[in-house]
N, C-alpha and C. Protein backbone atom coordinates (compact mmCIF):
# COMPACT_ATOMS: atom_id res chain seq x y z
N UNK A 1 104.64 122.07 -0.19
CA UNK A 1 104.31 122.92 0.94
C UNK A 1 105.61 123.27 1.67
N UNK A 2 105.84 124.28 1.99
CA UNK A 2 107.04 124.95 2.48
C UNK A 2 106.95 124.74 4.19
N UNK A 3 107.82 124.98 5.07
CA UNK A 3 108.27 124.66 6.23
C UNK A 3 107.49 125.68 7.12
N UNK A 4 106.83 126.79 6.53
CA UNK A 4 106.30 127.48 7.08
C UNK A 4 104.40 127.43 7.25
N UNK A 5 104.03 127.06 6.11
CA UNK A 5 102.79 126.23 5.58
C UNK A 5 102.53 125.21 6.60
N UNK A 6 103.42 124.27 6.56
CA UNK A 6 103.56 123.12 7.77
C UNK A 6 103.29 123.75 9.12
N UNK A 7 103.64 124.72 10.05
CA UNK A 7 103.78 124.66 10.90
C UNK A 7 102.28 125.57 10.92
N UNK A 8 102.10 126.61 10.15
CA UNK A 8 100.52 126.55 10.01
C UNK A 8 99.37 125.71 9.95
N UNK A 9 99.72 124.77 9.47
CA UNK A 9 98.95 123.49 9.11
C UNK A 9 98.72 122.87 10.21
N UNK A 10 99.80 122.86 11.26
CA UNK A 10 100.09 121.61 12.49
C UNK A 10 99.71 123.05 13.66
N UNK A 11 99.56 123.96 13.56
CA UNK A 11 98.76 124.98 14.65
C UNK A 11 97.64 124.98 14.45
N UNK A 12 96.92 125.10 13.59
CA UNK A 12 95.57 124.94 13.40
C UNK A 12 94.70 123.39 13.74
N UNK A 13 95.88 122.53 13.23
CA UNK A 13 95.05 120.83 13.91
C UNK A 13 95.08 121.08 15.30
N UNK A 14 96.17 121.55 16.33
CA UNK A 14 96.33 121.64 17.56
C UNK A 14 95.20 122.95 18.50
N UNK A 15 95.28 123.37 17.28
CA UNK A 15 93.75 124.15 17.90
C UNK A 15 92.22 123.52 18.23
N UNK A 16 92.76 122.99 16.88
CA UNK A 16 91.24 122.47 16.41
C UNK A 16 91.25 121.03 17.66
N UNK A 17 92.15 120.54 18.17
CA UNK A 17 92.10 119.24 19.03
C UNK A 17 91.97 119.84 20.68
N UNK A 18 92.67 121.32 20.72
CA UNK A 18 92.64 121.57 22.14
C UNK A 18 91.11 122.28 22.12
N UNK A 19 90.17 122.80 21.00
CA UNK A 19 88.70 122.99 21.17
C UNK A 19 88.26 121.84 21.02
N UNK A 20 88.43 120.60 21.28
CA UNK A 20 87.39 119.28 20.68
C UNK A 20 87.78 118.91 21.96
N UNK A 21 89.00 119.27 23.01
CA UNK A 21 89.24 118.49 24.55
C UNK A 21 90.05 117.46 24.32
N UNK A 22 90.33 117.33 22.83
CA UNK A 22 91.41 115.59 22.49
C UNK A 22 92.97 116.40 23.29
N UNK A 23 93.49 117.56 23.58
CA UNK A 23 94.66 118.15 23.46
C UNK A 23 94.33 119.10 25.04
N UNK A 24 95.42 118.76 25.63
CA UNK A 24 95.55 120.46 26.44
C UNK A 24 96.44 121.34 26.18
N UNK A 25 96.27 122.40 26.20
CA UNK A 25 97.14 123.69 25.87
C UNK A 25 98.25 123.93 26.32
N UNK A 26 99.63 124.24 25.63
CA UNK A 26 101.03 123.92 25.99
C UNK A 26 101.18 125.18 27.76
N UNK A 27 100.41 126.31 27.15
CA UNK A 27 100.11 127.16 28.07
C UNK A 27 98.59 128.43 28.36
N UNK A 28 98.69 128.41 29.36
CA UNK A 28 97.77 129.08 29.69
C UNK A 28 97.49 130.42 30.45
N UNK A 29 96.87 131.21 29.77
CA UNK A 29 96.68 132.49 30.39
C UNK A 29 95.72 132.61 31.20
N UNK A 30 95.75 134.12 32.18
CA UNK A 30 94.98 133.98 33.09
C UNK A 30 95.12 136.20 33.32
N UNK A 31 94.11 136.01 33.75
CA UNK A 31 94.08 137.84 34.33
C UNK A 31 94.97 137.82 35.52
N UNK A 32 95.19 137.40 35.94
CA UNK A 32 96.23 137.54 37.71
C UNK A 32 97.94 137.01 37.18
N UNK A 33 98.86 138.25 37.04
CA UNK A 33 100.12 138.29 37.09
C UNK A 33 101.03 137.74 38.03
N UNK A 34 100.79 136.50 38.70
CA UNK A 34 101.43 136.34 39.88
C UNK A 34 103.20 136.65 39.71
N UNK A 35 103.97 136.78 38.67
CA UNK A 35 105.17 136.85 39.34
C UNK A 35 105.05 138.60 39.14
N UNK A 36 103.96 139.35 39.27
CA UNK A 36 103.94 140.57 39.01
C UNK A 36 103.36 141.14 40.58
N UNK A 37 102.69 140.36 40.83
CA UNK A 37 102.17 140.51 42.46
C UNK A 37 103.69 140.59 43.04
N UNK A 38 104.38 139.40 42.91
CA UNK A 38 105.55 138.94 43.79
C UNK A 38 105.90 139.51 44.03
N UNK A 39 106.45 140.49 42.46
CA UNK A 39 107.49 141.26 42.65
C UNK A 39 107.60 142.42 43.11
N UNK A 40 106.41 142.78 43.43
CA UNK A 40 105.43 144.07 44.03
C UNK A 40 106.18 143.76 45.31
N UNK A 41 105.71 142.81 45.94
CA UNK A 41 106.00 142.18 47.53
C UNK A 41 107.27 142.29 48.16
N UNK A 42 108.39 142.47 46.71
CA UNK A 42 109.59 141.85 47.18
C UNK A 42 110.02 140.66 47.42
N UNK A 43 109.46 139.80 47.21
CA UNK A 43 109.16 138.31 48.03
C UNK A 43 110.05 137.08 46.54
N UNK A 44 110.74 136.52 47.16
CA UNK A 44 111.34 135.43 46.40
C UNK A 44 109.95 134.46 46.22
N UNK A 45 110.12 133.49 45.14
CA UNK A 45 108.91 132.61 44.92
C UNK A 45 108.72 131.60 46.30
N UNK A 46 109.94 131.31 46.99
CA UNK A 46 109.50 130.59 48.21
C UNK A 46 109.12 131.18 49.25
N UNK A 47 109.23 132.59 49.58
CA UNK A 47 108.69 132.79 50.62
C UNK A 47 107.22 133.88 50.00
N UNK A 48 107.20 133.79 48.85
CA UNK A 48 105.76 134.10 48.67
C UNK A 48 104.73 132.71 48.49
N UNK A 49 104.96 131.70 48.35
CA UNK A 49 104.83 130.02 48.53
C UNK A 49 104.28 129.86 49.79
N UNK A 50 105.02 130.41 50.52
CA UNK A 50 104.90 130.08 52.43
C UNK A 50 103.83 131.10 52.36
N UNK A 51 104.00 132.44 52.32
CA UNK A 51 102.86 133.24 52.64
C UNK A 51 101.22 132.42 51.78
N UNK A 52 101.35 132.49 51.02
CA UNK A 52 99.80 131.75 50.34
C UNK A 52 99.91 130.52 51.01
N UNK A 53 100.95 129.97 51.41
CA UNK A 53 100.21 128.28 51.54
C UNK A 53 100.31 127.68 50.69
N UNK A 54 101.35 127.57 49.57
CA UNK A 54 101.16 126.59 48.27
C UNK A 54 102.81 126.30 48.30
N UNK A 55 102.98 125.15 47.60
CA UNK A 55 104.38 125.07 46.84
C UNK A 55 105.15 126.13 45.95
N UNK A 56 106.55 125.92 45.95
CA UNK A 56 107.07 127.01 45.47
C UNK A 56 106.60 126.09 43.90
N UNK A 57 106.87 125.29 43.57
CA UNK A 57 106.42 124.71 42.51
C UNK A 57 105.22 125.24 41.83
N UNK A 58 104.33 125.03 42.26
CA UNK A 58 102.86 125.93 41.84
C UNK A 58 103.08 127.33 41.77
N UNK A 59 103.78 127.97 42.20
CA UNK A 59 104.31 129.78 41.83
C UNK A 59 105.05 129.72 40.89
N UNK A 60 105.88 128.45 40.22
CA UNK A 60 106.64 128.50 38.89
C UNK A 60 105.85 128.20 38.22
N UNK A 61 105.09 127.48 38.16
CA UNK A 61 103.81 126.81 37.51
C UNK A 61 102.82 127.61 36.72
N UNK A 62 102.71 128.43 37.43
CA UNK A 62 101.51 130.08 37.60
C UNK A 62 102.37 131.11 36.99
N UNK A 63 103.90 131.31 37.39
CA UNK A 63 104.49 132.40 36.59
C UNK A 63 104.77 132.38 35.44
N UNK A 64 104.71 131.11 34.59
CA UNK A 64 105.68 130.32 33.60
C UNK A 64 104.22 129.73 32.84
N UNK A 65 103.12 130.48 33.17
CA UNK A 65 101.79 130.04 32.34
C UNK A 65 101.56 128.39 32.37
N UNK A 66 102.37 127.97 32.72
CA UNK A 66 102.23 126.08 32.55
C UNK A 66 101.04 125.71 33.32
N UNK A 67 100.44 126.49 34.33
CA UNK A 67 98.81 125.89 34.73
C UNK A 67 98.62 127.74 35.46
N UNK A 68 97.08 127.47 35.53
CA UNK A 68 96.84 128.81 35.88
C UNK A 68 96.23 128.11 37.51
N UNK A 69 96.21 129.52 38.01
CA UNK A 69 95.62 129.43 39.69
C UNK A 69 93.78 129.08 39.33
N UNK A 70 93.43 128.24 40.43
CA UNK A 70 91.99 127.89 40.15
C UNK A 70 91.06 129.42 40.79
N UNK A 71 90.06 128.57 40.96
CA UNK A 71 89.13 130.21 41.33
C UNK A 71 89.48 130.34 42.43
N UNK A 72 90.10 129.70 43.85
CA UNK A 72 89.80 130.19 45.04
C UNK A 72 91.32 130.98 45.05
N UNK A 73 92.41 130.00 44.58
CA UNK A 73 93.66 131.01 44.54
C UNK A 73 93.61 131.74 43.52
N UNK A 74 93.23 132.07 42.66
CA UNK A 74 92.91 133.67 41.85
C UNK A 74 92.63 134.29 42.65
N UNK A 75 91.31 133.76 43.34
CA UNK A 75 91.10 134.97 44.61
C UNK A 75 91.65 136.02 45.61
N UNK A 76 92.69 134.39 46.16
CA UNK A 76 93.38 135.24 46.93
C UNK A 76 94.28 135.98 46.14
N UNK A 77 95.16 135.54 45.26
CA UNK A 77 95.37 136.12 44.69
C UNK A 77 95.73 137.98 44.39
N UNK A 78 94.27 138.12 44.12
CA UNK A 78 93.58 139.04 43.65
C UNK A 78 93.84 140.14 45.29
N UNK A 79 93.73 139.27 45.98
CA UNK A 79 93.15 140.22 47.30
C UNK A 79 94.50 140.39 47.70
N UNK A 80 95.89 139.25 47.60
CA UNK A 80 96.87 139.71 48.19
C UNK A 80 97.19 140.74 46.78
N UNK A 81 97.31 141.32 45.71
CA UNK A 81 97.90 142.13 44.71
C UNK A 81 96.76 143.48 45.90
N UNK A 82 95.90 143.66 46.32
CA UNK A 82 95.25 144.99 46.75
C UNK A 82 95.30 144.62 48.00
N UNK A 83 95.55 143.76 49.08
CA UNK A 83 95.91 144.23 50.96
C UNK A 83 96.50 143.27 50.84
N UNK A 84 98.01 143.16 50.18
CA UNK A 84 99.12 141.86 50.60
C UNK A 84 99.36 142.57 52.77
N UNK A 85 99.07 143.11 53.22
CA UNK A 85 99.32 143.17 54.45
C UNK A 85 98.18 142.71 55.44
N UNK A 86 97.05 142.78 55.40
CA UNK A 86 96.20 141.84 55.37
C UNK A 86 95.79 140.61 55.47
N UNK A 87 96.16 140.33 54.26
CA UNK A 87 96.61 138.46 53.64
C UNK A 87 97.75 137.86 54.41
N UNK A 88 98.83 139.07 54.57
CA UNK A 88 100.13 138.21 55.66
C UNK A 88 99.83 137.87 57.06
N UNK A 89 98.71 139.24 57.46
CA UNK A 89 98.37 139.52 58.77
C UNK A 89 97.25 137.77 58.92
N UNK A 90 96.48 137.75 58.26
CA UNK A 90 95.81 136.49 58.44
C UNK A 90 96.15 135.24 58.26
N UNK A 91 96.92 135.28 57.26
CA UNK A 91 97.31 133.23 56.94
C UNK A 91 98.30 133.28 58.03
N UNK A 92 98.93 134.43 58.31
CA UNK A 92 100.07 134.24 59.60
C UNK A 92 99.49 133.54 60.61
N UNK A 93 98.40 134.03 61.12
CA UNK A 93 97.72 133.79 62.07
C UNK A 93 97.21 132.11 62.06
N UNK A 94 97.85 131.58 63.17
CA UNK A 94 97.64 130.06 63.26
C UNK A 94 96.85 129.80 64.56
């Protein structure tokens, strides 16, 4: 079996283990572009961090597919990519 066979061989077990739940997925996709929002914003990952309320960590996290946003930050998400002025105007608000 050739080097290429192999790595076919060892993608398909890793499939077959991340559908059985034995494995989680190296990465993960999601419909919401967050470093595509960002960059809409202008906004460096830390001060788009501060505006949502999350770690800048979790915006590398989310841009870099390594975990996706759950349902409530998809949400916002979603709502800051269509009234990011809005979303600033309110989480501002303390």
């Amino acid at each position: 079996m050739n080097k290429y066979s192999q790595r076919l061989l060892q993608s398909f077990q890793e499939a077959l283990a991340i559908a059985k739940g034995e494995m989680e997925p190296a990465r993960i996709y999601t419909d919401v572009d967050v470093a595509k929002i960002r960059a809409k914003l202008k906004m460096s990952q830390a001060e788009f961090a501060k505006m949502i309320h999350v770690s800048k960590r979790v915006i590398q996290e989310w841009e870099q597919h390594r975990k996706a946003p759950s349902g409530p930050a998809r949400a916002l998400l979603k709502v800051v990519e269509r009234a990011p002025a809005t979303v600033k105007r309110v989480l501002a608000a303390r």
